[in-house]
C-alpha atoms as a PDB file:
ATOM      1  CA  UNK A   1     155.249 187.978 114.633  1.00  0.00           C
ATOM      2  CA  UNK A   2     156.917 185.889 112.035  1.00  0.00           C
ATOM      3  CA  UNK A   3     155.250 182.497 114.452  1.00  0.00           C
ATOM      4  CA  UNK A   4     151.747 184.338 113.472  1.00  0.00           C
ATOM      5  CA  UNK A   5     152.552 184.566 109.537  1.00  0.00           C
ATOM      6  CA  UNK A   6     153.869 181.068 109.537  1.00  0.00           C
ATOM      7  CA  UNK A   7     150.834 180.207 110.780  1.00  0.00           C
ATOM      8  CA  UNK A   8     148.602 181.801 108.615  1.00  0.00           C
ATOM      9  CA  UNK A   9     150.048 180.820 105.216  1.00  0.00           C
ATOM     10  CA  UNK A  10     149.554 177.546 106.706  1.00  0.00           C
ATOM     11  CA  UNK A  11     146.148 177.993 107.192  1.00  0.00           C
ATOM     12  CA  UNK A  12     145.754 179.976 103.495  1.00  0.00           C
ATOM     13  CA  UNK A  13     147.254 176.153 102.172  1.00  0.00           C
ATOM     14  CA  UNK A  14     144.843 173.814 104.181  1.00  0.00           C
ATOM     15  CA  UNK A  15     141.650 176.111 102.561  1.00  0.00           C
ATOM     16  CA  UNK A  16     143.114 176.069  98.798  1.00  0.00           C
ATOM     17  CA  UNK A  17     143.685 172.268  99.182  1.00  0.00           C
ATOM     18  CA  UNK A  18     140.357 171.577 100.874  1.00  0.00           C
ATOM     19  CA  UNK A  19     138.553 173.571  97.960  1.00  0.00           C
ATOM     20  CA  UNK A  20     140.195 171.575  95.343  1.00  0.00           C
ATOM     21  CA  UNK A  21     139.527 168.193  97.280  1.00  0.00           C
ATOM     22  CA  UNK A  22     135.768 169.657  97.126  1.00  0.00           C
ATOM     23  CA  UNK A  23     135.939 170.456  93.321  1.00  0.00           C
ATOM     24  CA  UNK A  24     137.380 166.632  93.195  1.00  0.00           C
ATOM     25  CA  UNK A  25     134.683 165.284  94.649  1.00  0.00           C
ATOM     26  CA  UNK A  26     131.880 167.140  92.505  1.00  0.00           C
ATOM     27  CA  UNK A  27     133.403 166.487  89.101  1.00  0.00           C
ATOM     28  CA  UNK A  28     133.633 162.765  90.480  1.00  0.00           C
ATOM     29  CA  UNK A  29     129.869 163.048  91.339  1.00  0.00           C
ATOM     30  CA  UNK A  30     128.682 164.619  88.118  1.00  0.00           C
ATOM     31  CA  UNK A  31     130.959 161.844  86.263  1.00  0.00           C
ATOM     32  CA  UNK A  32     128.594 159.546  88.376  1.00  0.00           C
ATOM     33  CA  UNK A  33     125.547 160.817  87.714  1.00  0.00           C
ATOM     34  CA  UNK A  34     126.496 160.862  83.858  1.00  0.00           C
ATOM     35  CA  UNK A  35     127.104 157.174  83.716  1.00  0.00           C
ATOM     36  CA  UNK A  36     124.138 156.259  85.154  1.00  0.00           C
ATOM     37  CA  UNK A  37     121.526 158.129  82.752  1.00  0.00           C
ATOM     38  CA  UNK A  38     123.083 157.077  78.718  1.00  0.00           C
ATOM     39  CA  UNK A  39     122.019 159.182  76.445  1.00  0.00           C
ATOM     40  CA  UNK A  40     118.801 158.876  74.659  1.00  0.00           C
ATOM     41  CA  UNK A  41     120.808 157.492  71.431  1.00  0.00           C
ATOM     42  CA  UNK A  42     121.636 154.839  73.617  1.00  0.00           C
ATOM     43  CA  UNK A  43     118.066 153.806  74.469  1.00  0.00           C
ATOM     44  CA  UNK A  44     116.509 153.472  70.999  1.00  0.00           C
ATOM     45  CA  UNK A  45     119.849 151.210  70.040  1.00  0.00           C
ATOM     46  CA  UNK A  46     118.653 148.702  72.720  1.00  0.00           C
ATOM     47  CA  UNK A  47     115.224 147.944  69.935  1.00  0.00           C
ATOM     48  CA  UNK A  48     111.622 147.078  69.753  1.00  0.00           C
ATOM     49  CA  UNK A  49     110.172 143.915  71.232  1.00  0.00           C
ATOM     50  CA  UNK A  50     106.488 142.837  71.371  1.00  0.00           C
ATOM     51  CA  UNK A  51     104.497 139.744  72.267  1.00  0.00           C
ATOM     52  CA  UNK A  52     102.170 138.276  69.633  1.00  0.00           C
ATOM     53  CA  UNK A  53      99.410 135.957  69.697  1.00  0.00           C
ATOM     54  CA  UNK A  54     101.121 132.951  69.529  1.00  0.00           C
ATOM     55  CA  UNK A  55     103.021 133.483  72.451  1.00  0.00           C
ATOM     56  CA  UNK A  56     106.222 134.202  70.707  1.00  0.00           C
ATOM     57  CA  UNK A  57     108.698 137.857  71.146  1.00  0.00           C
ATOM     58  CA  UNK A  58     109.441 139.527  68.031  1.00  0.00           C
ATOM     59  CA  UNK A  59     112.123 141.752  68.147  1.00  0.00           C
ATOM     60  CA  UNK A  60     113.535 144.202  66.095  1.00  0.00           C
ATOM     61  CA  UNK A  61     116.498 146.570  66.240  1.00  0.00           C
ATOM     62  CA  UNK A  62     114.685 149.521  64.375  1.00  0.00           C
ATOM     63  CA  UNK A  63     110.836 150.298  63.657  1.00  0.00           C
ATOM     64  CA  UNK A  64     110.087 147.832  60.467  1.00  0.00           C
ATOM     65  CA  UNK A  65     110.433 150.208  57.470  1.00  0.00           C
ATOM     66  CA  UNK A  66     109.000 147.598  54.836  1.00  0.00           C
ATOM     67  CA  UNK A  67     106.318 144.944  56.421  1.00  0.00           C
ATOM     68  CA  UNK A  68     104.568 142.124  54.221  1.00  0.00           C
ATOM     69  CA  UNK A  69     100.933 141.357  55.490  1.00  0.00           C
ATOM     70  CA  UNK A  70      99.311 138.054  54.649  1.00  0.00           C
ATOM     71  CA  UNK A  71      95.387 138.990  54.552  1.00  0.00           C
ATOM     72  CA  UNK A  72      93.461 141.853  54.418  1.00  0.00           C
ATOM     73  CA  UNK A  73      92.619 142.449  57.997  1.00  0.00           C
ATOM     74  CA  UNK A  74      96.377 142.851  59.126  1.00  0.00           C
ATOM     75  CA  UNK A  75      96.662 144.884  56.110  1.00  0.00           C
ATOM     76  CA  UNK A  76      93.774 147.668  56.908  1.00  0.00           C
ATOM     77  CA  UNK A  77      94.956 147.574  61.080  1.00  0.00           C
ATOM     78  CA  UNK A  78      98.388 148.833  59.849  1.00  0.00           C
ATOM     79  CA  UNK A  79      96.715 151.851  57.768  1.00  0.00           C
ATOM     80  CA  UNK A  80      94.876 152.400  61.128  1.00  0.00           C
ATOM     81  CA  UNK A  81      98.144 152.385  62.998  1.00  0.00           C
ATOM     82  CA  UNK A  82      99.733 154.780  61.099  1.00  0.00           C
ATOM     83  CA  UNK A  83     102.384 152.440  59.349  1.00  0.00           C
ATOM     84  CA  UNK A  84     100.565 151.736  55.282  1.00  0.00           C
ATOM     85  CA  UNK A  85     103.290 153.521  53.863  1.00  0.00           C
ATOM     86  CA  UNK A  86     105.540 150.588  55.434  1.00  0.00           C
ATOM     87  CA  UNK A  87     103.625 148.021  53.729  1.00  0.00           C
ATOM     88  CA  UNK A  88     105.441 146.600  50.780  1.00  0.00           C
ATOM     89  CA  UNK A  89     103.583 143.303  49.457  1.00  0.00           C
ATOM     90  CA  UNK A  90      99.894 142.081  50.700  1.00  0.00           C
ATOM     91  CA  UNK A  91      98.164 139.052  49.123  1.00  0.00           C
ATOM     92  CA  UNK A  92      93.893 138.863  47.415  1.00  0.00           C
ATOM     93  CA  UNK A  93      91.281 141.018  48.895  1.00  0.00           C
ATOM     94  CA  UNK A  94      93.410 143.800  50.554  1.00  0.00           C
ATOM     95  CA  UNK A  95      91.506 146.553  48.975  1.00  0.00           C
ATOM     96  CA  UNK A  96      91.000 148.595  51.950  1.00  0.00           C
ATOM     97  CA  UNK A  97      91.621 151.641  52.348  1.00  0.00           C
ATOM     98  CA  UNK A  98      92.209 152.571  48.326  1.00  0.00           C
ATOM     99  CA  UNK A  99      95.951 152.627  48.854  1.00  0.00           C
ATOM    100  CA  UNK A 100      95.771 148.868  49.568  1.00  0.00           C
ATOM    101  CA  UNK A 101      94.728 148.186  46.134  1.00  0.00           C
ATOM    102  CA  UNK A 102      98.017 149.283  44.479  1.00  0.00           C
ATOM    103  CA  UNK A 103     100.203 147.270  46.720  1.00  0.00           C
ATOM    104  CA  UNK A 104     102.467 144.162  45.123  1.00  0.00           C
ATOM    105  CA  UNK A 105     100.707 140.873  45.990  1.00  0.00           C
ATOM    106  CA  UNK A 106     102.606 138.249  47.034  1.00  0.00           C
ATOM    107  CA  UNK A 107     100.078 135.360  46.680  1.00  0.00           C
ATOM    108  CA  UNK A 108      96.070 134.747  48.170  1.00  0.00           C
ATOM    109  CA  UNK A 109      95.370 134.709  51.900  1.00  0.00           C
ATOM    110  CA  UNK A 110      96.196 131.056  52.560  1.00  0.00           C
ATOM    111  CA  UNK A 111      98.569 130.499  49.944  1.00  0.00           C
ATOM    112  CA  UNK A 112     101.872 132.822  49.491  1.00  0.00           C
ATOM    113  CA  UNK A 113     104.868 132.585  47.424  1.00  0.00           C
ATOM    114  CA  UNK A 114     107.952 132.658  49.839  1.00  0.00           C
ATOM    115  CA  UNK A 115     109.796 134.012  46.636  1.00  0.00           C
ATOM    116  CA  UNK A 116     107.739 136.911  45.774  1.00  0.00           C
ATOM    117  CA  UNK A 117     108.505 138.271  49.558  1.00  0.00           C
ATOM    118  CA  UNK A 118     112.071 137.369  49.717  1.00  0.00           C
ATOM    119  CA  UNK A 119     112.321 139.469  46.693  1.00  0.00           C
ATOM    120  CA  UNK A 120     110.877 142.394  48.881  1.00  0.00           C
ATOM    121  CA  UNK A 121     113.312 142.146  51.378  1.00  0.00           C
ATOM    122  CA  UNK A 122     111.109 143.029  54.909  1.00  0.00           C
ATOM    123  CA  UNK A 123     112.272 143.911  58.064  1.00  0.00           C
ATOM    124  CA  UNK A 124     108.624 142.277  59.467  1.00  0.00           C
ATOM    125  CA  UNK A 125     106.285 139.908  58.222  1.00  0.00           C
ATOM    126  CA  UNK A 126     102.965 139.863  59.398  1.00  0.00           C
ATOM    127  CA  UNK A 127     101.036 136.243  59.654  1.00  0.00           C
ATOM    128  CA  UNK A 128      97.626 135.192  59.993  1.00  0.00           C
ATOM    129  CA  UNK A 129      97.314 132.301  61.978  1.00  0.00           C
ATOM    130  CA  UNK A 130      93.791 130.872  61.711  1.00  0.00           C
ATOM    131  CA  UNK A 131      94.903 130.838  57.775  1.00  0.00           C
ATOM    132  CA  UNK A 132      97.943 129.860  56.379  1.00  0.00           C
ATOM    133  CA  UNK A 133     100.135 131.288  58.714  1.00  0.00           C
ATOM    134  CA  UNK A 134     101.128 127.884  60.212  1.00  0.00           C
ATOM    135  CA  UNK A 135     102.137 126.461  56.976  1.00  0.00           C
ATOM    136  CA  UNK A 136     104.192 129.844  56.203  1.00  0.00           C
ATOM    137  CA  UNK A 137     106.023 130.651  59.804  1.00  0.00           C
ATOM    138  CA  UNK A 138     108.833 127.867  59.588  1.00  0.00           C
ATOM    139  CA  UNK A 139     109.921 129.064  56.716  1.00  0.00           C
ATOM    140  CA  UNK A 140     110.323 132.335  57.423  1.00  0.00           C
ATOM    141  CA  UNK A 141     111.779 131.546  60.837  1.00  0.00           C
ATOM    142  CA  UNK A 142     113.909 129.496  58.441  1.00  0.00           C
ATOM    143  CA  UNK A 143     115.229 131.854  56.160  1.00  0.00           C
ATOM    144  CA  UNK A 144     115.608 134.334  59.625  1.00  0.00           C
ATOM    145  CA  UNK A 145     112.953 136.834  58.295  1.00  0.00           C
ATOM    146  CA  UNK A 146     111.418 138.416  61.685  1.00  0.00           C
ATOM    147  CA  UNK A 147     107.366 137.446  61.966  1.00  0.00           C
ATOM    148  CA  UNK A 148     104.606 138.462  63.260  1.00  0.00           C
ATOM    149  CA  UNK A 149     101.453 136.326  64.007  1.00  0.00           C
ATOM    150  CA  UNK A 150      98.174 137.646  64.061  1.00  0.00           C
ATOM    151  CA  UNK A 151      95.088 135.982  65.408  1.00  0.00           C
ATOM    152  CA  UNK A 152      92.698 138.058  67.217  1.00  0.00           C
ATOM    153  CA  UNK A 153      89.386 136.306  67.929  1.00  0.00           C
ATOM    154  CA  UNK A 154      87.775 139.216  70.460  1.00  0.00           C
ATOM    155  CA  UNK A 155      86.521 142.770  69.593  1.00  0.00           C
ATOM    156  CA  UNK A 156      89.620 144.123  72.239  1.00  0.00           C
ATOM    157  CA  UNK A 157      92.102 142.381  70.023  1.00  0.00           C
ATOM    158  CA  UNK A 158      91.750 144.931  67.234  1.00  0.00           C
ATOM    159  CA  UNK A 159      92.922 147.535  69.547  1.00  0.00           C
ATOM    160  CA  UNK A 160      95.720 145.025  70.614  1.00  0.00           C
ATOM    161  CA  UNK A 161      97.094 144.792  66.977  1.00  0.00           C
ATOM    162  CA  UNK A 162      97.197 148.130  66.025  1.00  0.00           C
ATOM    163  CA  UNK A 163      98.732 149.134  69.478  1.00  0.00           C
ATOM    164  CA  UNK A 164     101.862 145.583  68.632  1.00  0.00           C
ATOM    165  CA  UNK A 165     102.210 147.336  64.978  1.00  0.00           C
ATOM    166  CA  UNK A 166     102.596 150.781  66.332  1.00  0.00           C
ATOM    167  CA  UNK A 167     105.074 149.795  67.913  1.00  0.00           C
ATOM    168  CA  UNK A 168     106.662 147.431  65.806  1.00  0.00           C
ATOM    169  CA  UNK A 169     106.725 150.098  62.916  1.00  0.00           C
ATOM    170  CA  UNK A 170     107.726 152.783  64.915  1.00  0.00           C
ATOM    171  CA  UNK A 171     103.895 154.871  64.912  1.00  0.00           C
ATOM    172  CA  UNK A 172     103.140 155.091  68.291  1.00  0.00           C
ATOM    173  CA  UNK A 173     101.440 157.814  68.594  1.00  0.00           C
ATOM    174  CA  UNK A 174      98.717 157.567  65.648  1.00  0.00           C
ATOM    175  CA  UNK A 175      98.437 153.710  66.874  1.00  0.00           C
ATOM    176  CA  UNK A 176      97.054 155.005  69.967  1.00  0.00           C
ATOM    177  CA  UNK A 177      94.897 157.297  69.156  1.00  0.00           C
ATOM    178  CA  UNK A 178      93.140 154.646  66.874  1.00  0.00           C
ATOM    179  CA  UNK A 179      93.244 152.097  68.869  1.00  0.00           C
ATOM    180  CA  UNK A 180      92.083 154.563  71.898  1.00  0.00           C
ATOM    181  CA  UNK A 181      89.174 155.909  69.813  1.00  0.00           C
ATOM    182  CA  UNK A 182      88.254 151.878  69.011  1.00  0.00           C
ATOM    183  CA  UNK A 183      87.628 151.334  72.169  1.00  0.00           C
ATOM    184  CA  UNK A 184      85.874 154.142  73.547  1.00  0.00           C
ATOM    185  CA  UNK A 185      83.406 153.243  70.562  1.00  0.00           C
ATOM    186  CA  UNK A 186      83.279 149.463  72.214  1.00  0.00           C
ATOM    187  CA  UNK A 187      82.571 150.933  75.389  1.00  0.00           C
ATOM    188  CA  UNK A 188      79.599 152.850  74.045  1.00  0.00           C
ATOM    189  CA  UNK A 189      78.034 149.836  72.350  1.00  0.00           C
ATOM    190  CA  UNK A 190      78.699 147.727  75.045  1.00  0.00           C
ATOM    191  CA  UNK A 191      76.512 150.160  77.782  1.00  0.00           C
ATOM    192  CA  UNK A 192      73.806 150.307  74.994  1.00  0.00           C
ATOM    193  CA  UNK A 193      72.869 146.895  74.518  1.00  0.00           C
ATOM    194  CA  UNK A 194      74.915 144.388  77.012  1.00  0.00           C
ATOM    195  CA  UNK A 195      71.978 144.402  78.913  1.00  0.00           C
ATOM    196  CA  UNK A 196      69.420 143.454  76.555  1.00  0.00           C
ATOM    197  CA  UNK A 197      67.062 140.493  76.547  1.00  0.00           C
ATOM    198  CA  UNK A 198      68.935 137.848  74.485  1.00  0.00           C
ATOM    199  CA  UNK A 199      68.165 136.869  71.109  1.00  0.00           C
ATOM    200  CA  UNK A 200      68.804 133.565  69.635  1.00  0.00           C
ATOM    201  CA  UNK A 201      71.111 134.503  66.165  1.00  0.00           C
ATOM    202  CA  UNK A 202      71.791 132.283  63.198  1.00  0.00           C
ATOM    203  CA  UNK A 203      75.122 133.858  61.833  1.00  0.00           C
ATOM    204  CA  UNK A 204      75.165 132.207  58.072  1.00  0.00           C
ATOM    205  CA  UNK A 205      78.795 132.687  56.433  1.00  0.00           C
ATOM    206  CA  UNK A 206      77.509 130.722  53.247  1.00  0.00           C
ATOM    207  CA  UNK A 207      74.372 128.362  51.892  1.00  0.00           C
ATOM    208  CA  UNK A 208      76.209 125.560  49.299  1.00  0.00           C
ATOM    209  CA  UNK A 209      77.232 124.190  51.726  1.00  0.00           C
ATOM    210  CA  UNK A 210      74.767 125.650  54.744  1.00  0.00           C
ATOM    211  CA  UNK A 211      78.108 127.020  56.895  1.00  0.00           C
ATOM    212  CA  UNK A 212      78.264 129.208  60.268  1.00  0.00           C
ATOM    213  CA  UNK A 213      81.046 129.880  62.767  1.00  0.00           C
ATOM    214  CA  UNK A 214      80.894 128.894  66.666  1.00  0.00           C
ATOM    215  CA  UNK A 215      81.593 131.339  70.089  1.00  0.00           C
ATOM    216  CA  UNK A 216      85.332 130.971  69.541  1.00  0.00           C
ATOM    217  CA  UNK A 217      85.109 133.390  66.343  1.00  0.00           C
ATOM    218  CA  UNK A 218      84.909 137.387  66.721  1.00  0.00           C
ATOM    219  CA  UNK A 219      81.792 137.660  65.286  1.00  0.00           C
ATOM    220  CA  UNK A 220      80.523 135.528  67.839  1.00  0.00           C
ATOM    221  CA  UNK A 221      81.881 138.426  70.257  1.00  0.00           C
ATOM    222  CA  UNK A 222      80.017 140.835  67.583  1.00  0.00           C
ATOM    223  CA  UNK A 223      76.593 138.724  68.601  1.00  0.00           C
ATOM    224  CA  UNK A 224      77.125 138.727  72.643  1.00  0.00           C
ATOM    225  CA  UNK A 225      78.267 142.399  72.373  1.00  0.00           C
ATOM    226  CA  UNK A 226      74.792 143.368  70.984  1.00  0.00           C
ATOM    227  CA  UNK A 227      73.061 141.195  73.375  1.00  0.00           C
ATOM    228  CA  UNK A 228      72.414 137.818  70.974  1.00  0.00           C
ATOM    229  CA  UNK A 229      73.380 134.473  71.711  1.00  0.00           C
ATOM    230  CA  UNK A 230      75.035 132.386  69.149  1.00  0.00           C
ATOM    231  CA  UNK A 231      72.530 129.203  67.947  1.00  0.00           C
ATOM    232  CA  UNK A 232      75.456 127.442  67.016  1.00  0.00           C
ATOM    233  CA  UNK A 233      78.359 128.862  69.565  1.00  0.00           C
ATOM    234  CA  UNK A 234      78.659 125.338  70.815  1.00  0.00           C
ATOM    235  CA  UNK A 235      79.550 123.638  67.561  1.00  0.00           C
ATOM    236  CA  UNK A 236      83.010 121.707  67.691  1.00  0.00           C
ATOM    237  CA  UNK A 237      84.811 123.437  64.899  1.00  0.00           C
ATOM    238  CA  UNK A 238      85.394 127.254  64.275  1.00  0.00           C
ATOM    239  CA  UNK A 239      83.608 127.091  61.107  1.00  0.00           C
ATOM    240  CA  UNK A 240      81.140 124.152  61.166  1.00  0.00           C
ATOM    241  CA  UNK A 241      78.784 122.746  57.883  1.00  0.00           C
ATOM    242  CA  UNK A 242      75.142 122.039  59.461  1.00  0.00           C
ATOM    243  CA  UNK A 243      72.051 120.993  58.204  1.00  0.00           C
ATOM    244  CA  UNK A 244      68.547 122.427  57.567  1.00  0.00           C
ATOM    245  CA  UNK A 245      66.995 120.030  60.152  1.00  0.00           C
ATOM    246  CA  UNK A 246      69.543 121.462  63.334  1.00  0.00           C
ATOM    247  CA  UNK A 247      68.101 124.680  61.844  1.00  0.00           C
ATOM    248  CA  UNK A 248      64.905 123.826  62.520  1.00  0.00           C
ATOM    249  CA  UNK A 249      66.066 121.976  65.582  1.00  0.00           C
ATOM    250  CA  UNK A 250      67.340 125.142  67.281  1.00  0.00           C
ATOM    251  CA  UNK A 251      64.808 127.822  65.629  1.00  0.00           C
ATOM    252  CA  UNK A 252      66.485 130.717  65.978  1.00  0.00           C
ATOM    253  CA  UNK A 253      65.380 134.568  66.435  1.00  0.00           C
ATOM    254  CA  UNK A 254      67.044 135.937  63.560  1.00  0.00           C
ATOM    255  CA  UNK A 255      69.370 134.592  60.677  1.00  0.00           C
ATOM    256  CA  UNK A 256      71.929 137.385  59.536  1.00  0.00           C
ATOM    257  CA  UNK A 257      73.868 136.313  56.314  1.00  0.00           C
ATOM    258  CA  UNK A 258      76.927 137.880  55.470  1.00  0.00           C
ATOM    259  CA  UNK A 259      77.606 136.689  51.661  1.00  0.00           C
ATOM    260  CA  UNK A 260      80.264 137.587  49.080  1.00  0.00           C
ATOM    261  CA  UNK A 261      79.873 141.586  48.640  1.00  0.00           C
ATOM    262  CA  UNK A 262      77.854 144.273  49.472  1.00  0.00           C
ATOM    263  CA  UNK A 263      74.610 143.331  48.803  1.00  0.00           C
ATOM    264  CA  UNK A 264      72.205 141.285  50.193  1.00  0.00           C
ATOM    265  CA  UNK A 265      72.656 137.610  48.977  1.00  0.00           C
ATOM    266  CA  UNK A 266      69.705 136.098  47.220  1.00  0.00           C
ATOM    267  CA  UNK A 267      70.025 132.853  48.906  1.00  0.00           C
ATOM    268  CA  UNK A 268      68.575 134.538  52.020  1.00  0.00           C
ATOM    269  CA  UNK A 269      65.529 134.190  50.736  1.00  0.00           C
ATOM    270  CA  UNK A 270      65.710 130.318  50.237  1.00  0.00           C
ATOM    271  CA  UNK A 271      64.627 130.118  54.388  1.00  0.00           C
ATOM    272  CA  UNK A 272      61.401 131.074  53.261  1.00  0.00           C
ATOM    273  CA  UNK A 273      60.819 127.156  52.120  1.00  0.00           C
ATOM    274  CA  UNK A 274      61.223 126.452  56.116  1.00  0.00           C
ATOM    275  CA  UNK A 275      58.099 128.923  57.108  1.00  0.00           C
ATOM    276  CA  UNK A 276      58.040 127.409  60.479  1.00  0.00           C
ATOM    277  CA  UNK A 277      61.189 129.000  61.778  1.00  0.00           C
ATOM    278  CA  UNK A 278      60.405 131.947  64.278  1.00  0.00           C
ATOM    279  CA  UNK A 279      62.910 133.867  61.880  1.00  0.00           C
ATOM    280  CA  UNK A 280      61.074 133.473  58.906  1.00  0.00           C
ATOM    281  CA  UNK A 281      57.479 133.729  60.596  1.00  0.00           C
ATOM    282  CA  UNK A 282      58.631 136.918  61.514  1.00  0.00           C
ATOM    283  CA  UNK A 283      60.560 138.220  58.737  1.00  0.00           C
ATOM    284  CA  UNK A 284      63.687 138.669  60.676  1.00  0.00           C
ATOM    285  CA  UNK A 285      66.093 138.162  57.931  1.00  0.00           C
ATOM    286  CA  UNK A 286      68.752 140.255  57.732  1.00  0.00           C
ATOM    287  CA  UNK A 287      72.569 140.950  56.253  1.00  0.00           C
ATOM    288  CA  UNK A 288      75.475 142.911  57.396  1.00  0.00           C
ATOM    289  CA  UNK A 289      78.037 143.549  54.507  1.00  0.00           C
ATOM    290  CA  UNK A 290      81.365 140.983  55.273  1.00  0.00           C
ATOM    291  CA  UNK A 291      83.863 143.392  55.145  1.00  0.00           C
ATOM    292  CA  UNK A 292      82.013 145.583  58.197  1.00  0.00           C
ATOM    293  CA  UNK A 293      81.878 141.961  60.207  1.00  0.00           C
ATOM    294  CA  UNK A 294      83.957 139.444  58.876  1.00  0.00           C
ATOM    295  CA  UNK A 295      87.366 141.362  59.183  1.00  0.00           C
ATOM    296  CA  UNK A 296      89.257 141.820  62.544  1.00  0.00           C
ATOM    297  CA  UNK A 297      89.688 145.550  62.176  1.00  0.00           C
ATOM    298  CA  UNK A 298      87.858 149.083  63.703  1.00  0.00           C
ATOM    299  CA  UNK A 299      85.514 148.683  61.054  1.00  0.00           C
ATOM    300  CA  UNK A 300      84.017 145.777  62.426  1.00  0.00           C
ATOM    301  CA  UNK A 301      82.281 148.082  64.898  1.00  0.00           C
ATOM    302  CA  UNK A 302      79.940 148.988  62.194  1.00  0.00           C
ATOM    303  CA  UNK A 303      79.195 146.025  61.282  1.00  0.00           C
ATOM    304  CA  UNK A 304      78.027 145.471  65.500  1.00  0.00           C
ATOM    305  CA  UNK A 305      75.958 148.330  64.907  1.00  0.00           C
ATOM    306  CA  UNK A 306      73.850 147.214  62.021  1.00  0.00           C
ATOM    307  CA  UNK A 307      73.410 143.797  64.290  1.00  0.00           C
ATOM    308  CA  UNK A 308      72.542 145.296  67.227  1.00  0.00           C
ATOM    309  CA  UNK A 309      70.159 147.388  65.311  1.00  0.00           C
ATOM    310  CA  UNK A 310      68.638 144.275  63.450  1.00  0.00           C
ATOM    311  CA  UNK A 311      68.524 142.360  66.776  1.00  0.00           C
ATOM    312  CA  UNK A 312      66.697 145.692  68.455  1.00  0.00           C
ATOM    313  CA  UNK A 313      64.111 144.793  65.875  1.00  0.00           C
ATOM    314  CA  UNK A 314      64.032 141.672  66.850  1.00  0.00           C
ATOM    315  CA  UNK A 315      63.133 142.632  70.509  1.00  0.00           C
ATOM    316  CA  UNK A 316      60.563 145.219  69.670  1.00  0.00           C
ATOM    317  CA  UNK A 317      58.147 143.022  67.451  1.00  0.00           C
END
């Protein structure tokens, strides 16, 4: 008898040990499977990185709270992406939306003053580089202010940027949507005309001096998306200078001028001296307003609609 109850509080001690071995091994587990998820704290410490179009990383270690944009078009993309109230200094002719206008300037779009946006202390400065950002970017690198450069040249860009400063300035969520509803817009436009016979298209920026842009500019993109073909898309230099008599040379379909402002520019009218171009014998001279064309941002996309509409014209007569 007394073998049988040695034997069973022997057996009572072997069960209470093995259940706290088990206990053991779970808390060691769930100690486990704690270190290797960190808490979401931990994630947003590790920061915000993007890739911009000069092939550079900017990084930050929090969403930019106050951004300086250097032209008008980086300007109106972070309204778009939800991050305007960021924007502490912009430079001339950032006067869309209306908020833009009340903005600090810190100089014109190729020219800035370094001290007017040290004085505003950013987190992120934005850059254009086609204009005056190359002149500008050393020195910020220099004084260690974080940069951004912009340079889109193709309609899907747009949706790019406002996607980068989403991120950048912590506005995800509105950035996509914008950007999203951008190019669903694209899409639509692109199934309506990329099919359409091609029309020769003489895109005139200015007439003293006689000035257009070649294929490697986004209204060049505006032209192929509506069907057109650029007269000049070859030229050497983004912006070239070119005479009457390559004009006449190439003959295009239609001549769209953009000008200074919203309406029409008189000087249109001065191509009715040449009455041999198929343009003018057919009165196909038209304008879209600059700011719907010239300027990298969703608005541009009504600008492609007027031209595609003008260049429909175009096909029809």
């Amino acid at each position: 008898m007394k073998r049988m109850i040695f034997l069973r509080g022997i057996s009572a001690v072997l069960i209470l040990g093995l259940s706290f071995l088990g206990m053991s091994v779970a808390l060691q587990a769930a100690e486990a499977d704690t270190e290797v998820s960190p808490p979401a704290s931990a994630k947003v410490s590790a920061g915000i990185s993007v890739v911009d179009y000069a092939g550079r990383k900017v990084a930050l270690k929090a969403p930019a709270a106050r951004i300086v944009a250097l032209a008008p078009h980086i300007v109106e993309n972070l309204f778009a992406a939800g991050a305007g109230s960021r924007v502490v200094g912009v430079v001339d002719y950032c006067d869309y939306p209306e908020q833009a206008k009340k903005i600090p300037k810190v100089g014109a779009i190729s020219t800035h003053s370094l001290e007017a946006i040290i004085a505003l202390k950013p987190d992120l400065v934005v850059v254009w580089g086609s204009l005056g950002g190359a002149k500008i970017l050393p020195k910020l690198e220099a004084l260690g202010l974080t940069a951004y450069v912009s340079d889109p040249h193709t309609l899907p860009d747009v949706a790019r940027s406002i996607r980068d400063y989403g991120l950048l300035a912590g506005t995800l969520a509105q950035a996509e949507q914008a950007a999203s509803a951008y190019e669903q817009q694209l899409r639509t436009l692109t199934v309506d005309y990329q099919q359409k016979k091609p029309v020769s298209v003489l895109y005139q920026m200015w007439y003293q001096p006689l000035q257009t842009l070649n294929d490697k500019h986004i209204i060049s993109d505006v032209i192929r998306l509506c069907g057109g073909r650029n007269a000049f898309g070859d030229a050497p230099t983004l912006a070239p200078k070119i005479s009457i008599e390559s004009v006449i040379a190439r003959n295009p379909d239609a001549i769209i001028a953009s000008g200074m402002g919203e309406a029409r520019p008189d000087w249109l009218d001065n191509w009715l001296a040449w009455s041999s171009l198929t343009a003018v014998k057919n009165k196909h001279l038209f304008f879209v307003p600059p700011d719907l064309i010239q300027r990298h941002t969703p608005r541009i996309l009504q600008g492609a609609q007027l031209m595609c509409d003008q260049l429909e014209q175009v096909r029809l007569e």
